[in-house]
C-alpha atoms as a PDB file:
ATOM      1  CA  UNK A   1      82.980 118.237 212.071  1.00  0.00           C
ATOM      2  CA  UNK A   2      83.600 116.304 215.228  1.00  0.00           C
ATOM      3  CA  UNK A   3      83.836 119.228 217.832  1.00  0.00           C
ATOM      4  CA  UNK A   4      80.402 119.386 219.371  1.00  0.00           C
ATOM      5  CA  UNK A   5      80.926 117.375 222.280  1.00  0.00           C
ATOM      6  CA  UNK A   6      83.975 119.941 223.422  1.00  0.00           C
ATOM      7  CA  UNK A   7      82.513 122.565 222.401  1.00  0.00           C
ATOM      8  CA  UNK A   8      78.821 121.749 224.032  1.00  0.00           C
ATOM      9  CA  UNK A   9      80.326 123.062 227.766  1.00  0.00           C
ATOM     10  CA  UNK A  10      82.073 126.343 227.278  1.00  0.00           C
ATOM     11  CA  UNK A  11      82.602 127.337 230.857  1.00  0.00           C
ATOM     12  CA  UNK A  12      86.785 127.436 231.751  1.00  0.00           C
ATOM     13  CA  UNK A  13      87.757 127.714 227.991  1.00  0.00           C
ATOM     14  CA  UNK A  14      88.622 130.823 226.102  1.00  0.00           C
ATOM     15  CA  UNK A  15      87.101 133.117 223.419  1.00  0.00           C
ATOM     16  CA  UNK A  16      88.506 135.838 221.105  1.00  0.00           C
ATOM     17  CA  UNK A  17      86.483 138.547 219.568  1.00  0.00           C
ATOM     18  CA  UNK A  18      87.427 141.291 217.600  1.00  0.00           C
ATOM     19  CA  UNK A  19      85.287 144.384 216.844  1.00  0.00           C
ATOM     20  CA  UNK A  20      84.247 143.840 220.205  1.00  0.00           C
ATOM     21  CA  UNK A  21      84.116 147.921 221.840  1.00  0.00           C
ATOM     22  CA  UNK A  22      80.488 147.877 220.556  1.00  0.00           C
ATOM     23  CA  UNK A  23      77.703 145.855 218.351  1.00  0.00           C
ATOM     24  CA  UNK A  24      77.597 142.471 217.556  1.00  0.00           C
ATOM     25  CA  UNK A  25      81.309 141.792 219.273  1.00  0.00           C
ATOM     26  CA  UNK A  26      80.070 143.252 222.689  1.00  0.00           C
ATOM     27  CA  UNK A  27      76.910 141.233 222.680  1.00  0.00           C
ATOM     28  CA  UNK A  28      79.327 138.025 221.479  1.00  0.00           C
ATOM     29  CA  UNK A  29      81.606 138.985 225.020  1.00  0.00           C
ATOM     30  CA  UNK A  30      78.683 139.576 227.109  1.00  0.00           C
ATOM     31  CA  UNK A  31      77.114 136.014 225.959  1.00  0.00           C
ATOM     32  CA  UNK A  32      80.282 134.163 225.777  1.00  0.00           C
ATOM     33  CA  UNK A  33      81.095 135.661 229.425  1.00  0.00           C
ATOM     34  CA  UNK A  34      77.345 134.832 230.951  1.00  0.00           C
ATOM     35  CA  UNK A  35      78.872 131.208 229.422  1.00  0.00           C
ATOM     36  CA  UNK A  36      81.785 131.094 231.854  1.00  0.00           C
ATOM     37  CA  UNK A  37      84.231 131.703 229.130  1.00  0.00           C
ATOM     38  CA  UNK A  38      87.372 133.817 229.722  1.00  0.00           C
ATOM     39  CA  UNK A  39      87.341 136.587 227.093  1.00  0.00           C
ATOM     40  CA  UNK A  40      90.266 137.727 224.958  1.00  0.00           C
ATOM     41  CA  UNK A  41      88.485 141.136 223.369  1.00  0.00           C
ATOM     42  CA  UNK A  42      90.023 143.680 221.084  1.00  0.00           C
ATOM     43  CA  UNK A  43      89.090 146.584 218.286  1.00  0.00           C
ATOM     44  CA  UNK A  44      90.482 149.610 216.908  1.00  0.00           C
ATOM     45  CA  UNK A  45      89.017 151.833 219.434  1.00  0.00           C
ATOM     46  CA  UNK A  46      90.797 152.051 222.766  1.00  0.00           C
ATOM     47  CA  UNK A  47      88.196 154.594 224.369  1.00  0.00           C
ATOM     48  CA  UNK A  48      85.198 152.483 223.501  1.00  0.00           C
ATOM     49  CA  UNK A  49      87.063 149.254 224.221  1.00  0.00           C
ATOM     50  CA  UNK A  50      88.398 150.609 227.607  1.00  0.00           C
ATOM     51  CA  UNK A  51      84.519 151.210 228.437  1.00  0.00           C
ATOM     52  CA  UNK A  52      83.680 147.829 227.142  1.00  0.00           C
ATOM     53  CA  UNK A  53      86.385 146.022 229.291  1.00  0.00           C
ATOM     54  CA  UNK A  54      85.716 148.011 232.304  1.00  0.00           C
ATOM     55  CA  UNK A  55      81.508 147.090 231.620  1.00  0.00           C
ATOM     56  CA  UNK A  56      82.922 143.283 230.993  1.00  0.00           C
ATOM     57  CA  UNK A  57      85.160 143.129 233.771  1.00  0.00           C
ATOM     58  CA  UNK A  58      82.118 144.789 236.027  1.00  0.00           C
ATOM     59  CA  UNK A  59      79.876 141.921 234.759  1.00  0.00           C
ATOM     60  CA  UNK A  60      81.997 139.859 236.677  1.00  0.00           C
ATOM     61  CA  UNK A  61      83.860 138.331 233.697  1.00  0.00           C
ATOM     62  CA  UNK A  62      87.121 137.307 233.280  1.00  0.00           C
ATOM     63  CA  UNK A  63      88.575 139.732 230.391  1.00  0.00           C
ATOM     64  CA  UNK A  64      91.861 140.983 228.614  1.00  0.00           C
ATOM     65  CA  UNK A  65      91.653 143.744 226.090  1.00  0.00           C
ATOM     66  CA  UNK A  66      93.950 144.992 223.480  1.00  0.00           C
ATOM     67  CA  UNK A  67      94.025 147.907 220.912  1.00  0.00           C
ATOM     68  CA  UNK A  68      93.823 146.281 217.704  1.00  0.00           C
ATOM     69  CA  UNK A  69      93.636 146.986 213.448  1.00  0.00           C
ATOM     70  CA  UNK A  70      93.029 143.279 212.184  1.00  0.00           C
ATOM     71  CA  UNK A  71      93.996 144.673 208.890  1.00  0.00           C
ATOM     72  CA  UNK A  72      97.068 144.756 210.330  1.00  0.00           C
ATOM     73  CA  UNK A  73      98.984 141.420 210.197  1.00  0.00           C
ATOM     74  CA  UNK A  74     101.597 142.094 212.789  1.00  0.00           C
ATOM     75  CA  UNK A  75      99.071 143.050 214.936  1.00  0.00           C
ATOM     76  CA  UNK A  76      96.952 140.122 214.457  1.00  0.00           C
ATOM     77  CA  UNK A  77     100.204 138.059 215.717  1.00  0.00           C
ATOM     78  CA  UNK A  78     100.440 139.805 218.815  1.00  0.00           C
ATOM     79  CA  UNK A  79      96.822 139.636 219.141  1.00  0.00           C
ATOM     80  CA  UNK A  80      97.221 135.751 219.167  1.00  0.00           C
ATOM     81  CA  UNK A  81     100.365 136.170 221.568  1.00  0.00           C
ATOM     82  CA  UNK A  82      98.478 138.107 223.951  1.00  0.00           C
ATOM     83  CA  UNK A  83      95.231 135.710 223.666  1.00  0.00           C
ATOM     84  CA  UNK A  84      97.400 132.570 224.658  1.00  0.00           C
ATOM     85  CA  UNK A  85      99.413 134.755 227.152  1.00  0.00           C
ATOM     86  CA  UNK A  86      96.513 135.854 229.349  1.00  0.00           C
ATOM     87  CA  UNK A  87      94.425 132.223 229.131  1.00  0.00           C
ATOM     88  CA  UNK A  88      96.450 129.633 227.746  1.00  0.00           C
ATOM     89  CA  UNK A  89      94.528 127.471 224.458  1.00  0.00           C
ATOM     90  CA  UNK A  90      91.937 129.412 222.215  1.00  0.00           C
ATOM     91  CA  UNK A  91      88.513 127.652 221.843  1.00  0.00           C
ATOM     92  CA  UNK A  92      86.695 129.965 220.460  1.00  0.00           C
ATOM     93  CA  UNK A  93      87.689 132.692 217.611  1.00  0.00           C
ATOM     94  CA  UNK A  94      84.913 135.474 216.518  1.00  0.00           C
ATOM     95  CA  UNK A  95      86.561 137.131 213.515  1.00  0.00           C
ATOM     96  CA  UNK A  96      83.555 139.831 213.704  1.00  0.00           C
ATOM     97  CA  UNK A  97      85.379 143.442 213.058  1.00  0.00           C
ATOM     98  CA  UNK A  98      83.889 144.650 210.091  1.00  0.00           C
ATOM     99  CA  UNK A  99      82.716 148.277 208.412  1.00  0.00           C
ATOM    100  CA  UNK A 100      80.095 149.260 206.194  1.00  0.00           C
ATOM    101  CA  UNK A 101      81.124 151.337 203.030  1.00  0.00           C
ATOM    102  CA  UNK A 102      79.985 151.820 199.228  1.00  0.00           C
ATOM    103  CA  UNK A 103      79.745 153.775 196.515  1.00  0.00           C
ATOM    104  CA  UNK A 104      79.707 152.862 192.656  1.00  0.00           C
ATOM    105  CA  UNK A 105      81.908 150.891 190.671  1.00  0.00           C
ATOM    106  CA  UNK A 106      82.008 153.463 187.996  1.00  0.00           C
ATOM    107  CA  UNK A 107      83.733 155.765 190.647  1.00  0.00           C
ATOM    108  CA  UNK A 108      87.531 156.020 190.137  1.00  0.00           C
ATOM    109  CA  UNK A 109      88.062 158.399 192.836  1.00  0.00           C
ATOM    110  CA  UNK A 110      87.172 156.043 195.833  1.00  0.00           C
ATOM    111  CA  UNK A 111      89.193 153.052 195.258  1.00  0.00           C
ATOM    112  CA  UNK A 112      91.031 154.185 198.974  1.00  0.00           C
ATOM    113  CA  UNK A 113      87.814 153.553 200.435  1.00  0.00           C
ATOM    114  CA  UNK A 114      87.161 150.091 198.732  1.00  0.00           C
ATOM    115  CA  UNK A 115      90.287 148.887 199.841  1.00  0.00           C
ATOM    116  CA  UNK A 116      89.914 150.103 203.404  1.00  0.00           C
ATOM    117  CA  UNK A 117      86.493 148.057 203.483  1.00  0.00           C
ATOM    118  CA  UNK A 118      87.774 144.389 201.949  1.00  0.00           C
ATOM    119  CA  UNK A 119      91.135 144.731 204.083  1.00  0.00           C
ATOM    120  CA  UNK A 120      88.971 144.817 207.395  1.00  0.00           C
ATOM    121  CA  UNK A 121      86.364 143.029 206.503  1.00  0.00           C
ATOM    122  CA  UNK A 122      88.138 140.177 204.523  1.00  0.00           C
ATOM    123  CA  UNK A 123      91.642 140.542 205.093  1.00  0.00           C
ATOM    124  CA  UNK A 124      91.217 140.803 208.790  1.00  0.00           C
ATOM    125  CA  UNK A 125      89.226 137.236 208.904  1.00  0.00           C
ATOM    126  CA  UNK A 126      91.992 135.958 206.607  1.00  0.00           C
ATOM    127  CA  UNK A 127      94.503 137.046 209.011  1.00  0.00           C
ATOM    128  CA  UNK A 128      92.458 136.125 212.030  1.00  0.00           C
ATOM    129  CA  UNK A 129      91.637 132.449 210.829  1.00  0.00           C
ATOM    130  CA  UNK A 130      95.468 131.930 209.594  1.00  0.00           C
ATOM    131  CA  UNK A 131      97.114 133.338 212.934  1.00  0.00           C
ATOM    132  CA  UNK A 132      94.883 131.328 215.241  1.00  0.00           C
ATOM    133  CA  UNK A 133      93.827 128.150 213.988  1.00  0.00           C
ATOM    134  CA  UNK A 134      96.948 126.244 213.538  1.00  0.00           C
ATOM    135  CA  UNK A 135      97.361 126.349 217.509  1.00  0.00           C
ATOM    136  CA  UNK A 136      93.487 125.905 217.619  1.00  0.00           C
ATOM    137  CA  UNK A 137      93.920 122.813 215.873  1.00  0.00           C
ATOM    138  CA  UNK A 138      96.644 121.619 217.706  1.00  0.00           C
ATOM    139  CA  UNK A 139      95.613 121.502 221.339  1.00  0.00           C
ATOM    140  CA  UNK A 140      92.943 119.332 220.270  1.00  0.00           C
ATOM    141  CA  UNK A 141      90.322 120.293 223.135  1.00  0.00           C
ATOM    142  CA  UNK A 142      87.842 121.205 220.927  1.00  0.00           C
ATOM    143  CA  UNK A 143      87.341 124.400 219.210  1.00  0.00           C
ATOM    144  CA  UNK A 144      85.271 126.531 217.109  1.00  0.00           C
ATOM    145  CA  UNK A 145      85.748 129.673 214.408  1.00  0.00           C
ATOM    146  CA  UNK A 146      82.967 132.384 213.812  1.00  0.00           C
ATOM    147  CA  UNK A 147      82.969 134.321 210.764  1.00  0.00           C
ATOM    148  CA  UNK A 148      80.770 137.354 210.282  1.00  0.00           C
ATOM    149  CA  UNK A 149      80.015 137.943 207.177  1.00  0.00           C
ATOM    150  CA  UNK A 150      76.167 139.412 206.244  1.00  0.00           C
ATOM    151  CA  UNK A 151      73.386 138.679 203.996  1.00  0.00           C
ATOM    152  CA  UNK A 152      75.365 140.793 201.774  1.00  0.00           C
ATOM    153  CA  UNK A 153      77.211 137.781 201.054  1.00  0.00           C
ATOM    154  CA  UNK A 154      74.394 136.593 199.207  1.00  0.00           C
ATOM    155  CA  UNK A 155      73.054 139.248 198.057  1.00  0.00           C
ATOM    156  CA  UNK A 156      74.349 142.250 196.239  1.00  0.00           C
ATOM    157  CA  UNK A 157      72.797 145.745 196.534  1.00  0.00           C
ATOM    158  CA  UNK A 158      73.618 147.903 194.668  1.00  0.00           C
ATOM    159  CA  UNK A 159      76.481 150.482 195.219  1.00  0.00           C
ATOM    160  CA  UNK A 160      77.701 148.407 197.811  1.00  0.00           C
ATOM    161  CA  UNK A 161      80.513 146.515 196.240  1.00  0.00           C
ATOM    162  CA  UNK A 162      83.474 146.812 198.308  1.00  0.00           C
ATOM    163  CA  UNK A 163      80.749 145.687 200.973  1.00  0.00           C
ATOM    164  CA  UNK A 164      79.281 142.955 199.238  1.00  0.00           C
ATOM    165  CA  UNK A 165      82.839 141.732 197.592  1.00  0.00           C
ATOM    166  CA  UNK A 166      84.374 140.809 201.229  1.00  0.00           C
ATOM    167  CA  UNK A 167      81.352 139.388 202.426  1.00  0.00           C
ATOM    168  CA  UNK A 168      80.881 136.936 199.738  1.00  0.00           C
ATOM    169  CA  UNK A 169      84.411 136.403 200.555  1.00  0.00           C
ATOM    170  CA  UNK A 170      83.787 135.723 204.147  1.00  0.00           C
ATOM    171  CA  UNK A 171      81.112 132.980 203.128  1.00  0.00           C
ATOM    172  CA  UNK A 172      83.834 131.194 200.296  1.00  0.00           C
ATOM    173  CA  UNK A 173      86.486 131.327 202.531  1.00  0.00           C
ATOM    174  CA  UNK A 174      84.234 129.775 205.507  1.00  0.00           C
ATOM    175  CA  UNK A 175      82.562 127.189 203.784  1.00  0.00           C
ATOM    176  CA  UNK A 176      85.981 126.494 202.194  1.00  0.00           C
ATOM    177  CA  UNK A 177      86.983 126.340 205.815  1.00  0.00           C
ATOM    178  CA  UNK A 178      84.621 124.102 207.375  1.00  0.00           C
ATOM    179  CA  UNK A 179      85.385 121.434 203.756  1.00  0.00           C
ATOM    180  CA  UNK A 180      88.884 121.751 204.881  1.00  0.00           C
ATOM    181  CA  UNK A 181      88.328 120.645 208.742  1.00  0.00           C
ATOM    182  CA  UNK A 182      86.157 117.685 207.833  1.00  0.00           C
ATOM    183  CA  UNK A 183      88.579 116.499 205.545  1.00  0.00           C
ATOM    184  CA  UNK A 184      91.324 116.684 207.731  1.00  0.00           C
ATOM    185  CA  UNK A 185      88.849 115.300 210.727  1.00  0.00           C
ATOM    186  CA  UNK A 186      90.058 118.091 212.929  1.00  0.00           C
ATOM    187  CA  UNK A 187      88.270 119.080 216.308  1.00  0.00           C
ATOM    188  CA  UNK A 188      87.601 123.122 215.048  1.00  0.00           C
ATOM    189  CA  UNK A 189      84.015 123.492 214.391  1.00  0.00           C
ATOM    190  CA  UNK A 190      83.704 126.657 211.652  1.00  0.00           C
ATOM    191  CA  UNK A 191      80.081 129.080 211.635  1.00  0.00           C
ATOM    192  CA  UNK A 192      79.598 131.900 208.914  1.00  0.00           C
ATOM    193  CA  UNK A 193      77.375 134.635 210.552  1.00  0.00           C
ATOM    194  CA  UNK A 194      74.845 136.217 207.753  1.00  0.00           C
ATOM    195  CA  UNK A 195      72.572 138.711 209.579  1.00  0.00           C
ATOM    196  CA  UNK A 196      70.566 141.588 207.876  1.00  0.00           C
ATOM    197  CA  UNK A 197      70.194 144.783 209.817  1.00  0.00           C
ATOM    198  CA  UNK A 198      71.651 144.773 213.210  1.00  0.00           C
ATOM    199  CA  UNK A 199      71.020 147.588 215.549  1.00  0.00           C
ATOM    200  CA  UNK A 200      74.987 148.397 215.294  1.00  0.00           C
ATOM    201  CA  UNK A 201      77.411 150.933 214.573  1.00  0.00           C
ATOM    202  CA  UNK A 202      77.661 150.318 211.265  1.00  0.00           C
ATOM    203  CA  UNK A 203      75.755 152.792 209.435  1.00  0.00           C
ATOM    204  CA  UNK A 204      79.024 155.058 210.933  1.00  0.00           C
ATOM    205  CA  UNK A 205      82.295 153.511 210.228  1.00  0.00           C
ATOM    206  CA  UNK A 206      83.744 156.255 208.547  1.00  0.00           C
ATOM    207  CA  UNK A 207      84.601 157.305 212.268  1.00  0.00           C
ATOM    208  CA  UNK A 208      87.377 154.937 211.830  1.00  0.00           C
ATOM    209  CA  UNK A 209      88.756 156.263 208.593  1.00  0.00           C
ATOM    210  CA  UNK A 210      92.286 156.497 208.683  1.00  0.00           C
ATOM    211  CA  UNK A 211      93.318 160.346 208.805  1.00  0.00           C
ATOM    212  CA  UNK A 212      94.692 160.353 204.719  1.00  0.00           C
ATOM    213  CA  UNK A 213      91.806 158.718 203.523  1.00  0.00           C
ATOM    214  CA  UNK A 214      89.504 161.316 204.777  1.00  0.00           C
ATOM    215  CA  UNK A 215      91.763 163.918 203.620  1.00  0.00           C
ATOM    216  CA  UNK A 216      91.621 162.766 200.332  1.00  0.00           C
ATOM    217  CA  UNK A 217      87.851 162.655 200.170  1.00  0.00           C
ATOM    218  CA  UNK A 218      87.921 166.172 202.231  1.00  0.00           C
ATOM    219  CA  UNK A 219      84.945 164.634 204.589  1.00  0.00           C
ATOM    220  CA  UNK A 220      83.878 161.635 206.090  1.00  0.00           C
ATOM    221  CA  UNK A 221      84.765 159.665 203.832  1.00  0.00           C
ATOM    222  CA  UNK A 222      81.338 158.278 202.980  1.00  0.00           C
ATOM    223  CA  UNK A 223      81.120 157.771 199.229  1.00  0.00           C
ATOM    224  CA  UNK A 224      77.303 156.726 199.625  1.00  0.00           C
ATOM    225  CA  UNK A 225      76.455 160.108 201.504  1.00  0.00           C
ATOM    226  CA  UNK A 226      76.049 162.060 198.410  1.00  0.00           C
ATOM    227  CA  UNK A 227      73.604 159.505 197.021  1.00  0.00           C
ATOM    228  CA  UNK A 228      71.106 160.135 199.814  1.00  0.00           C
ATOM    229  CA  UNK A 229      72.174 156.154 200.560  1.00  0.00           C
ATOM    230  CA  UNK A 230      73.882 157.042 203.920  1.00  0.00           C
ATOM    231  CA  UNK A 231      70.404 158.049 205.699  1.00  0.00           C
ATOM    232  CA  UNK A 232      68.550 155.094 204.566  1.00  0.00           C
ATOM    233  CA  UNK A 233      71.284 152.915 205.523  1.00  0.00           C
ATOM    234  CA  UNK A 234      71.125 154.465 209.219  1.00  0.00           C
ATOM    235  CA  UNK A 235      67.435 154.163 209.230  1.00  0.00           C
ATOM    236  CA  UNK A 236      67.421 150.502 208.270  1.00  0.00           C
ATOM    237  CA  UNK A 237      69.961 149.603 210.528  1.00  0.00           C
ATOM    238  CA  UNK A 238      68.350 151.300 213.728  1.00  0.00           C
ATOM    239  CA  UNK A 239      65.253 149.052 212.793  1.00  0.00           C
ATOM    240  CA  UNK A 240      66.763 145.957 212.739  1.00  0.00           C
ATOM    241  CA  UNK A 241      66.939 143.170 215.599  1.00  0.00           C
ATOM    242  CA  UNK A 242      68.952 143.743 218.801  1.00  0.00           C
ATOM    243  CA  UNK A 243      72.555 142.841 218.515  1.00  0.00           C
ATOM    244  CA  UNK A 244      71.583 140.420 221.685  1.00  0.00           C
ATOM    245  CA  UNK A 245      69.650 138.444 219.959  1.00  0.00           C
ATOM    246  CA  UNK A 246      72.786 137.567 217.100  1.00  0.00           C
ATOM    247  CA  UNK A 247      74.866 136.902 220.164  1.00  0.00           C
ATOM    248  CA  UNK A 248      72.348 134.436 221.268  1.00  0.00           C
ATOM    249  CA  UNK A 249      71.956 133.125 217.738  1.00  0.00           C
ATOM    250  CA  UNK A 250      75.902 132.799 217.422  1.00  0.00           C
ATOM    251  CA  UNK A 251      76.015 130.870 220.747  1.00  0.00           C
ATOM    252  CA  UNK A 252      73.819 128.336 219.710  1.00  0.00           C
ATOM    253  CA  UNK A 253      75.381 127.518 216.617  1.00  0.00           C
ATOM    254  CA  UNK A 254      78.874 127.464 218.655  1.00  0.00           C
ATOM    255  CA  UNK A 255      77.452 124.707 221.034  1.00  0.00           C
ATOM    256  CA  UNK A 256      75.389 122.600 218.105  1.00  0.00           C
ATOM    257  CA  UNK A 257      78.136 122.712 215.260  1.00  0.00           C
ATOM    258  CA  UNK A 258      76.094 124.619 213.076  1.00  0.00           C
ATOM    259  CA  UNK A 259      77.461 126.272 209.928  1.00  0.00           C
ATOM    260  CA  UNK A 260      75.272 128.732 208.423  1.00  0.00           C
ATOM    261  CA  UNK A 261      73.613 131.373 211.334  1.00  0.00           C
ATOM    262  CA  UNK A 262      70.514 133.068 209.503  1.00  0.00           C
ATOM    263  CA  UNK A 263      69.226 135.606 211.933  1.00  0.00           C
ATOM    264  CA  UNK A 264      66.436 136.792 209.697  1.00  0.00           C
ATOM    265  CA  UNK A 265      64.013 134.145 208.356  1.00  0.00           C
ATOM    266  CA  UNK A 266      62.063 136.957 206.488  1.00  0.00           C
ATOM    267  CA  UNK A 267      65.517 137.446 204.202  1.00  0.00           C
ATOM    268  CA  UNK A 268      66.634 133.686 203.507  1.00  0.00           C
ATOM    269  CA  UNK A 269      63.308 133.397 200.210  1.00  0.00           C
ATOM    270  CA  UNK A 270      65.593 135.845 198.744  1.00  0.00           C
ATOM    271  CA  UNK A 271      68.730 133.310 198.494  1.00  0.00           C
ATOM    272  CA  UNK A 272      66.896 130.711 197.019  1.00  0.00           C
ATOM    273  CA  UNK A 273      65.112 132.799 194.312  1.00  0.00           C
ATOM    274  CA  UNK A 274      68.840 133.920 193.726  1.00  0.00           C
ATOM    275  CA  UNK A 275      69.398 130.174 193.098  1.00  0.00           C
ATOM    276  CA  UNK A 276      66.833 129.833 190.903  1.00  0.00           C
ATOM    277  CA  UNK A 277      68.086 132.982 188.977  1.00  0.00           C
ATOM    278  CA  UNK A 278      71.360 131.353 188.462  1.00  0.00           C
ATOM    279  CA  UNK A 279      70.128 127.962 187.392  1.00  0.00           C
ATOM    280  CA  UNK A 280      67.788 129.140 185.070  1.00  0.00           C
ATOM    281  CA  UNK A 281      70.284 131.899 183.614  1.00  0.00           C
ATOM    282  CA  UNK A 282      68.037 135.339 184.653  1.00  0.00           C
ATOM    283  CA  UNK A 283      69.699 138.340 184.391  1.00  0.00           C
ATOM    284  CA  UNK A 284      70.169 139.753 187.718  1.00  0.00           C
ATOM    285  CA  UNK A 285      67.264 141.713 188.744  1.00  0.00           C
ATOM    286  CA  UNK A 286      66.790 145.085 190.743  1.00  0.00           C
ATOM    287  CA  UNK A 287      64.781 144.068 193.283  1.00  0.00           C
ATOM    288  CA  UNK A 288      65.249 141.504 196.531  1.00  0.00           C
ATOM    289  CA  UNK A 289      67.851 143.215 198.660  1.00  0.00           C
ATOM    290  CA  UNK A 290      67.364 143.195 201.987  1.00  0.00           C
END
């Protein structure tokens, strides 16, 4: 894609994360910081990402913080504003705010919920790689876009659509992406992060439910809870790899120009015996989810 050069020294140039009060977006500062990178960081949580900045900042990087909803698409404008404001050119974008959420396709009465899930966790790439990269492009000093998606974007468990639906998206619209940068022989390198479990947050992102929508659903908001889904969601999520080692993983793919970052090796058989379903026309099966 013609970046790696730029992109091999990071320290001096600037990176962007969203999501980043906590999980996989902290880890991303921290690493990016140790790196020598200014950070531009920003999620919907001011308390956590006041404690974040403050445990940034203490690190001894260079950091600016800012409340933000990146399903909002005003807000993702000033979020660019303020990025360019505080450090000049963007290098480095990390479109990693996301939130876990299911519940069955059958269900009428949580359609509020599936939209909440696909507007953060594809709308707010959309509007994170359509705000930023035109002026990524631009300057020309080499650059790079990280997508998180999941291994959900491969594979779909089920009741987990709204999940699965904007992760697949994530992959299309980064492999789409990366086609499009080539083409145009651009210097903005373009990585689609596909992890299984994470020790993250996840497992609780109805915390972030807007007020209405838990109203309406006179809880949390968790469509899965009633299943008995919720619990083995947190349990698999508390035993999966250290949200240091995806920052590490997401790093090296930044500096090498690598597209796809697979943090689990154990989960990748399943993607190609998906392939092989396809091709040979299998139904889909109920097994090999990770």
């Amino acid at each position: 894609m013609g970046q790696t050069a730029e992109m091999q020294e990071l320290s001096g140039k600037t990176a962007v994360i969203t999501g980043a009060a906590s999980g996989i977006g902290l880890a991303l500062a921290h690493r990016f910081g140790a790196a020598g990178m200014n950070l531009v960081v920003g999620d919907i949580e001011s308390g956590p990402l006041d404690l974040a900045t403050t445990e940034l900042s203490d690190a001894g990087y260079d950091v600016a913080a800012m409340e933000l909803d990146v399903s909002d698409l005003d807000g993702i404008r000033a979020f660019e504003s303020f990025a360019r404001e505080s450090f000049g050119n963007v290098h480095l974008l990390c479109n990693n705010a996301g939130v876990g959420a299911g519940g069955p396709v059958a269900d009428m009465d949580n359609l509020d919920l599936w939209k909440w899930t696909i507007d953060i966790n594809l709308w707010g790439v959309i509007y994170g790689c359509k705000v930023f990269m035109g002026a990524m492009i631009e300057h020309g000093e080499g650059a790079h876009i990280v997508n998180t998606a999941s291994m959900a974007g491969h594979l779909s468990a089920p009741m987990m659509g709204p999940y699965n639906i904007s992760k697949y998206g994530v992959v299309a619209l980064s492999e789409t992406m990366a086609k499009e940068m080539a083409m145009m022989q651009t210097t903005l390198g373009v990585s689609v992060l596909c992890p299984a479990f994470v020790q993250t947050k996840i497992a609780t992102s109805d915390r972030n439910l807007p007020d209405e929508v838990k109203a309406a659903h006179g809880r949390d908001g968790s469509a899965s809870e009633t299943s008995g889904t919720q619990s083995v969601i947190e349990r698999l999520v508390a035993s999966g790899i250290p949200t240091a080692d995806v920052a590490e993983a997401v790093h090296d793919a930044v500096v090498n120009d690598e597209f796809w970052i697979l943090t689990h090796p154990e989960s990748t058989p399943a993607i190609t015996e998906r392939a092989r379903q396809i091709v040979d026309g299998i139904n889909p099966p109920l097994t090999g989810f990770v």
